[in-house]
C-alpha atoms as a PDB file:
ATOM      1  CA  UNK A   1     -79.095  45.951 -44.129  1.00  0.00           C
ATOM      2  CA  UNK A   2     -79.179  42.301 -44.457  1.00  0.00           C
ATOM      3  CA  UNK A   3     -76.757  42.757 -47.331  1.00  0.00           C
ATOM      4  CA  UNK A   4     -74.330  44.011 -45.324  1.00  0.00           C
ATOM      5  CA  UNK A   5     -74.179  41.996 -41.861  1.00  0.00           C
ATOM      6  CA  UNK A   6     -73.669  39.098 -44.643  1.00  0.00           C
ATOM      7  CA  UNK A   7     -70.861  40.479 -46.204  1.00  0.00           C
ATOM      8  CA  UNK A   8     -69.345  41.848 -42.635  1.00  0.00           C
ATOM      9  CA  UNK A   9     -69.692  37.909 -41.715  1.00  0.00           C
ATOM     10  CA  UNK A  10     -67.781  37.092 -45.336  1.00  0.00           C
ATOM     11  CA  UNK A  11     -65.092  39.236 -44.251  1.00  0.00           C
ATOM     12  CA  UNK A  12     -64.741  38.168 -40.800  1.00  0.00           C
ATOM     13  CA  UNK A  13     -64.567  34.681 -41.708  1.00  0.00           C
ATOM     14  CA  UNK A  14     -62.180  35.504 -44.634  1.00  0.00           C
ATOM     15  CA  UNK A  15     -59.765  37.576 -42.582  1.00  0.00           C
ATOM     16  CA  UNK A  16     -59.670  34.936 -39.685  1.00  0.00           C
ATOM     17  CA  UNK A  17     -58.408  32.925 -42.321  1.00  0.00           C
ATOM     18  CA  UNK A  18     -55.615  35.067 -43.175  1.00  0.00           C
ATOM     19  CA  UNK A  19     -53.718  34.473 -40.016  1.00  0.00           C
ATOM     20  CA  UNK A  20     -50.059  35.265 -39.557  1.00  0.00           C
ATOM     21  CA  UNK A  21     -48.985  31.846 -39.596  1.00  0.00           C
ATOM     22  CA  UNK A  22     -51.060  31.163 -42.874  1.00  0.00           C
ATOM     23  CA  UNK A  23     -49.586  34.245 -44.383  1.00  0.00           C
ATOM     24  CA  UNK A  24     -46.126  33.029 -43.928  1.00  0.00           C
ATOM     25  CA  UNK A  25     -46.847  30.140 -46.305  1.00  0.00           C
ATOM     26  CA  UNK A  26     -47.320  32.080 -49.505  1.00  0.00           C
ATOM     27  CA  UNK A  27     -44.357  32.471 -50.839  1.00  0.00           C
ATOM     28  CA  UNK A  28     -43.548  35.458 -52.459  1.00  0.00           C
ATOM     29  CA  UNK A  29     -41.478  34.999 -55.468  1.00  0.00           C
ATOM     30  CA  UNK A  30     -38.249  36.749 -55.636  1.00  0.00           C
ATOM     31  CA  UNK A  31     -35.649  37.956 -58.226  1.00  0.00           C
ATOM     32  CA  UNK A  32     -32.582  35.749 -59.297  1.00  0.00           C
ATOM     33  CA  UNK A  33     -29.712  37.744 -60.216  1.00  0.00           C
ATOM     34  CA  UNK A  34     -25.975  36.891 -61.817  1.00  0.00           C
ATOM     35  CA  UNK A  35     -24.047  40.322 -61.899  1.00  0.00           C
ATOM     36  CA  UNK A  36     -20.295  41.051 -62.891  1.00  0.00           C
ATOM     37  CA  UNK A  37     -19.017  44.352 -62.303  1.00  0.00           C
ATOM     38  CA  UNK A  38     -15.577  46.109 -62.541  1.00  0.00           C
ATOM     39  CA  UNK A  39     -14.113  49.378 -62.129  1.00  0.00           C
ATOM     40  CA  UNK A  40     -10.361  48.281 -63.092  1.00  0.00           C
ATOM     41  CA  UNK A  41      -9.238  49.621 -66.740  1.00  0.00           C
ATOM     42  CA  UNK A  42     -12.563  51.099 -66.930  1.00  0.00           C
ATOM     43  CA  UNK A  43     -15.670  50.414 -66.274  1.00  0.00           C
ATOM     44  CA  UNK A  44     -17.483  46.830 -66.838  1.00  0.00           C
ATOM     45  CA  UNK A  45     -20.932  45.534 -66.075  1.00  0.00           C
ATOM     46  CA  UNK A  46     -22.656  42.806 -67.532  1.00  0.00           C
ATOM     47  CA  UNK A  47     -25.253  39.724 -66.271  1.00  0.00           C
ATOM     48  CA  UNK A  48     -29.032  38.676 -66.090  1.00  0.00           C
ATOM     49  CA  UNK A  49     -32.448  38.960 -64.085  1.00  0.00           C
ATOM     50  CA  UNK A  50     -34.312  35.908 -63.999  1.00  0.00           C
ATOM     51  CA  UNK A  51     -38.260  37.221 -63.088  1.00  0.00           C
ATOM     52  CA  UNK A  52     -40.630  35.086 -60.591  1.00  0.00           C
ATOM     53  CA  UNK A  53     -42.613  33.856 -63.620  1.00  0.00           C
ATOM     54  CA  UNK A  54     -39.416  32.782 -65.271  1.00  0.00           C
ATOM     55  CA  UNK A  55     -38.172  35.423 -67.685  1.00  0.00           C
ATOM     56  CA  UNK A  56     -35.044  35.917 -68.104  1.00  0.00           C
ATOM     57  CA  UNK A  57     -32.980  39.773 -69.109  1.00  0.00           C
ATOM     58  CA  UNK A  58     -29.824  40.220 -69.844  1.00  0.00           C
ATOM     59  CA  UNK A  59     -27.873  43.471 -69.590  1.00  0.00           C
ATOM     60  CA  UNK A  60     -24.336  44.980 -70.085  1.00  0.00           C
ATOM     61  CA  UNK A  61     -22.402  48.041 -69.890  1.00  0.00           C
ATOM     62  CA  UNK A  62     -24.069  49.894 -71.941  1.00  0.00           C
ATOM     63  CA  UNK A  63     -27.924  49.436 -69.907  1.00  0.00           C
ATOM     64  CA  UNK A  64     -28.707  52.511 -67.934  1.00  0.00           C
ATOM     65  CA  UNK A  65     -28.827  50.628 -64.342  1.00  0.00           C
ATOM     66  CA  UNK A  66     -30.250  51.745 -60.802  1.00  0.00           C
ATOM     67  CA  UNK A  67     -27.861  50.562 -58.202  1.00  0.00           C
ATOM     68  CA  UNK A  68     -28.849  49.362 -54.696  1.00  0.00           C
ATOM     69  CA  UNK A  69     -27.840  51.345 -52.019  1.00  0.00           C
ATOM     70  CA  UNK A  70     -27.188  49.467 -48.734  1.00  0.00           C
ATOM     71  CA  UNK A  71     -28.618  46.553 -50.291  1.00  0.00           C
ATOM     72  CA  UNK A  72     -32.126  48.435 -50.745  1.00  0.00           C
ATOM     73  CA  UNK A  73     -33.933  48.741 -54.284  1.00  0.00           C
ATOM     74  CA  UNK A  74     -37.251  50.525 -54.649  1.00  0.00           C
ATOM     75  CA  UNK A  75     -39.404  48.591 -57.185  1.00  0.00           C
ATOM     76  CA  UNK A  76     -39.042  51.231 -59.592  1.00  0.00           C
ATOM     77  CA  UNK A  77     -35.770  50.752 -59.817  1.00  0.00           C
ATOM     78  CA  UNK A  78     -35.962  46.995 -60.478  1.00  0.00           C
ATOM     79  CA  UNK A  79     -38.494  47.838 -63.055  1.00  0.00           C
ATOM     80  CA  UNK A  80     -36.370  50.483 -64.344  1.00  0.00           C
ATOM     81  CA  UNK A  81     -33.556  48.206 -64.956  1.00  0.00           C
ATOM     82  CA  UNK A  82     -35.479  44.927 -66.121  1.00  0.00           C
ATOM     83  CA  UNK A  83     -36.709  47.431 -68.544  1.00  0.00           C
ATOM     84  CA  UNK A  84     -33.803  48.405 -69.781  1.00  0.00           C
ATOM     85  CA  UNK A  85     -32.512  44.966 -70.357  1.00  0.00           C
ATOM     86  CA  UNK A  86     -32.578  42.697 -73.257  1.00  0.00           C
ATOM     87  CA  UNK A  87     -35.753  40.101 -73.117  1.00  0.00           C
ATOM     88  CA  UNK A  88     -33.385  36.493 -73.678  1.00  0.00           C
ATOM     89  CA  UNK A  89     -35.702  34.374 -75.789  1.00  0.00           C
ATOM     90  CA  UNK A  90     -35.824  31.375 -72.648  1.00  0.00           C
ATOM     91  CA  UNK A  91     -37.844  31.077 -70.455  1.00  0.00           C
ATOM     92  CA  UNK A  92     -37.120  29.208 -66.998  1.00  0.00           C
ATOM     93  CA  UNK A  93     -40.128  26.126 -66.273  1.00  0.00           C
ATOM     94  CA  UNK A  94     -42.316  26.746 -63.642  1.00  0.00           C
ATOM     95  CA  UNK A  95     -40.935  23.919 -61.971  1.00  0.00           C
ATOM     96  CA  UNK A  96     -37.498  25.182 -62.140  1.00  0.00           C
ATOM     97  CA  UNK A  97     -38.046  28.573 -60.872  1.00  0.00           C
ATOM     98  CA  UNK A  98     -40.420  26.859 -57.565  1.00  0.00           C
ATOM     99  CA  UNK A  99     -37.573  24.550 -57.106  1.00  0.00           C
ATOM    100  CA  UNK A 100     -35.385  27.785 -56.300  1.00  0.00           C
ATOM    101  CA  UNK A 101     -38.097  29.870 -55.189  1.00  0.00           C
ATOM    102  CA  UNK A 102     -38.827  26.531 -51.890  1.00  0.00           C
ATOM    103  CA  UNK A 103     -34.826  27.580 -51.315  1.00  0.00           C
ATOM    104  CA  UNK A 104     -34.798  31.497 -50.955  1.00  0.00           C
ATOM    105  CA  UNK A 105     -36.064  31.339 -47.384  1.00  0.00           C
ATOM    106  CA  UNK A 106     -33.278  29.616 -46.040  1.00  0.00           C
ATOM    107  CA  UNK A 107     -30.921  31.403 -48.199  1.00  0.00           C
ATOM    108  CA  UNK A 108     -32.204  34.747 -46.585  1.00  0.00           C
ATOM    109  CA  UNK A 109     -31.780  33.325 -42.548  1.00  0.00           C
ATOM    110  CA  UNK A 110     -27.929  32.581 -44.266  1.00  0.00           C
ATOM    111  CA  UNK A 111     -25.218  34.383 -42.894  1.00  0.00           C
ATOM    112  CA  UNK A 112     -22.614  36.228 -45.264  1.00  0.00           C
ATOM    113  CA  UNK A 113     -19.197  35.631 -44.504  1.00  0.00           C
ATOM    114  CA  UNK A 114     -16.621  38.388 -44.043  1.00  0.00           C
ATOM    115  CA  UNK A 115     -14.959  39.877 -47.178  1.00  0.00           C
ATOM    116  CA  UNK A 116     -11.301  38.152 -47.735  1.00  0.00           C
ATOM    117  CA  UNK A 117      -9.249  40.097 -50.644  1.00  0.00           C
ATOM    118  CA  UNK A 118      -8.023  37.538 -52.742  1.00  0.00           C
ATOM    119  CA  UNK A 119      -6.962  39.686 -55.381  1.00  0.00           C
ATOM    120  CA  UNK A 120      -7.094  42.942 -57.327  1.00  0.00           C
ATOM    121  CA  UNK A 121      -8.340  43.883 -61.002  1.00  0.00           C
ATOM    122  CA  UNK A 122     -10.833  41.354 -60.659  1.00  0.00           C
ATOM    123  CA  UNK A 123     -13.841  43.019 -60.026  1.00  0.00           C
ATOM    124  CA  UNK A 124     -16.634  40.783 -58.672  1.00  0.00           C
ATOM    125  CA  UNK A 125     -19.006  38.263 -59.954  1.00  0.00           C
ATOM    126  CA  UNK A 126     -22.050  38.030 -57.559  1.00  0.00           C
ATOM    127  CA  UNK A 127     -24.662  35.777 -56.892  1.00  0.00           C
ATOM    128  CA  UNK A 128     -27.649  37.507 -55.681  1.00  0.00           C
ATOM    129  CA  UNK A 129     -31.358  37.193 -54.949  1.00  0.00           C
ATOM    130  CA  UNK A 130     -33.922  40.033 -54.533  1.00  0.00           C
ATOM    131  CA  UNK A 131     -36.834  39.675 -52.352  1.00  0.00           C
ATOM    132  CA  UNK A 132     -39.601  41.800 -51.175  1.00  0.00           C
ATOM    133  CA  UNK A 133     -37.899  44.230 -48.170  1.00  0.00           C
ATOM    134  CA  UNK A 134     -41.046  43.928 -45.501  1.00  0.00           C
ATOM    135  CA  UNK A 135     -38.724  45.802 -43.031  1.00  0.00           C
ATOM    136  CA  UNK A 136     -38.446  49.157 -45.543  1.00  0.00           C
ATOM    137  CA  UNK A 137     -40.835  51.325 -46.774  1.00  0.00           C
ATOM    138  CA  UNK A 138     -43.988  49.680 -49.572  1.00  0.00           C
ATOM    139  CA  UNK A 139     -42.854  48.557 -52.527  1.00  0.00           C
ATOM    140  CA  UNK A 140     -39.018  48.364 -51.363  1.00  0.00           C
ATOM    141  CA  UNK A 141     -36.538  45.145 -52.184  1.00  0.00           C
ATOM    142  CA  UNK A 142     -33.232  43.960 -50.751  1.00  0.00           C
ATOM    143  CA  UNK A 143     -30.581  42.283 -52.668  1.00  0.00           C
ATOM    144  CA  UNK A 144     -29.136  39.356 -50.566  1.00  0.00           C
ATOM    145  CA  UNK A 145     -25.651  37.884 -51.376  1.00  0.00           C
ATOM    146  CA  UNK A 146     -25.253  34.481 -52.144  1.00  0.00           C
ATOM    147  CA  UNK A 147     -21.493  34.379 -53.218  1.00  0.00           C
ATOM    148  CA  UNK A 148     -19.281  37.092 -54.150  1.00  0.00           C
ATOM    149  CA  UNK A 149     -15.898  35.658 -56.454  1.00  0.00           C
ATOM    150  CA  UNK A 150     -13.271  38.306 -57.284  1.00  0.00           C
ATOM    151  CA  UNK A 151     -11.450  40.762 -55.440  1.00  0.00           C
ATOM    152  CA  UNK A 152     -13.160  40.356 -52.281  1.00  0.00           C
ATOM    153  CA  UNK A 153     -14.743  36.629 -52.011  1.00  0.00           C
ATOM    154  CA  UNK A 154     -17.362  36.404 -49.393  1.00  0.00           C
ATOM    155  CA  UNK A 155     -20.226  33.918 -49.525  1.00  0.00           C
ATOM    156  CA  UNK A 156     -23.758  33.329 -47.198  1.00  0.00           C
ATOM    157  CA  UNK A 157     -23.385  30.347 -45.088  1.00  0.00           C
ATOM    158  CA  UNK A 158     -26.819  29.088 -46.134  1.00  0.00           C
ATOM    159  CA  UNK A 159     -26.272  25.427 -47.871  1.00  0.00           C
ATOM    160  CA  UNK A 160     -29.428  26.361 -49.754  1.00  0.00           C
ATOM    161  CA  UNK A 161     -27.778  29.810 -50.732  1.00  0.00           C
ATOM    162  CA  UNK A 162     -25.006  27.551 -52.581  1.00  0.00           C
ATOM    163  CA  UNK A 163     -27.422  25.775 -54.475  1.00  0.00           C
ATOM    164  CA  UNK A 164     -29.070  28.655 -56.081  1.00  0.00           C
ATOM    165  CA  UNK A 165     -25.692  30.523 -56.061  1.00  0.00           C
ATOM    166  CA  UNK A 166     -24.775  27.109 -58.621  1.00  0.00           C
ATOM    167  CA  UNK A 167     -27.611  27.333 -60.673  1.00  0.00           C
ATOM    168  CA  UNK A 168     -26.834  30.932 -61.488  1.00  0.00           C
ATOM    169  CA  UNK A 169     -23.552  30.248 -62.432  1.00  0.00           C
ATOM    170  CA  UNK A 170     -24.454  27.357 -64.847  1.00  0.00           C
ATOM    171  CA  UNK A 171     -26.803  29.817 -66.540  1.00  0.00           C
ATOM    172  CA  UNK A 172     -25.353  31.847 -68.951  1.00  0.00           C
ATOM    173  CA  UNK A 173     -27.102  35.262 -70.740  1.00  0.00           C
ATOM    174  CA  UNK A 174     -24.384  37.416 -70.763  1.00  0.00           C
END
């Protein structure tokens, strides 16, 4: 008995600690995503995943790929296509990938601009992050545009969106 009013005092303790405002602090990593797609002449899709810890997949045309709908992606279909992807032999730092991570919450508050056609043909080149959806159902992600370049250009008004939307374009996997 004494056993357990000790660990119901560990608990209490520990989950009075957990408060909301504490649990907005841990950051959550997210997904970093370059994507080119086009349905012009055929059909073209190529780009990279970078992973929270830093790993990096590539993947074309010919990966089987899970599409978001609505801008939703159950985590079984971002496993299913980092699975399907090419491991790239780098590996982001630690630092580099916290840098980014410190910016995604700010890029998420962002807002996107409207869609301006600038063009057709093009297809679209998009800058993207994926983060934990904790409006959706468990273990369900939401792809957030940074910038969009092709036949529509649209881009999130976040300056911190821009920066990691520029990193992602430097990098390339593809």
């Amino acid at each position: 008995m004494r056993r357990i009013a000790v660990l119901l005092i560990l608990l209490q303790v520990f989950l009075a600690s957990c408060d909301e405002n504490h649990l907005e602090e841990i950051q959550i990593g997210c997904y970093f995503q370059y994507e080119y797609v086009n349905y012009a002449w055929g059909f073209s899709h190529a780009g990279f995943t970078i992973t929270p810890e830093g790993e990096v997949f590539s993947f074309d045309v010919s990966t089987p790929w899970v599409f978001a709908e609505n801008d939703k992606l159950s985590l079984s279909a971002l496993r299913k296509n980092i699975k399907a992807s090419v491991k790239v032999d780098t590996l982001i730092s630690v630092t580099e990938i916290n840098r980014y991570q410190q910016l995604v919450a700010s890029a998420m508050s962002g807002k996107l601009t409207e869609p301006v056609s600038v063009g057709a043909d093009m297809g679209g080149a998009v800058c993207k992050i994926i983060v934990p959806d904790t409006s959706g159902p468990r273990n369900g992600y939401r792809e957030i545009i940074l910038t969009e370049n092709g036949d529509f250009e649209r881009h999130n008004l976040s300056s911190e969106a821009a920066v990691i939307a520029e990193w992602l374009r430097t990098l390339r996997f593809h």
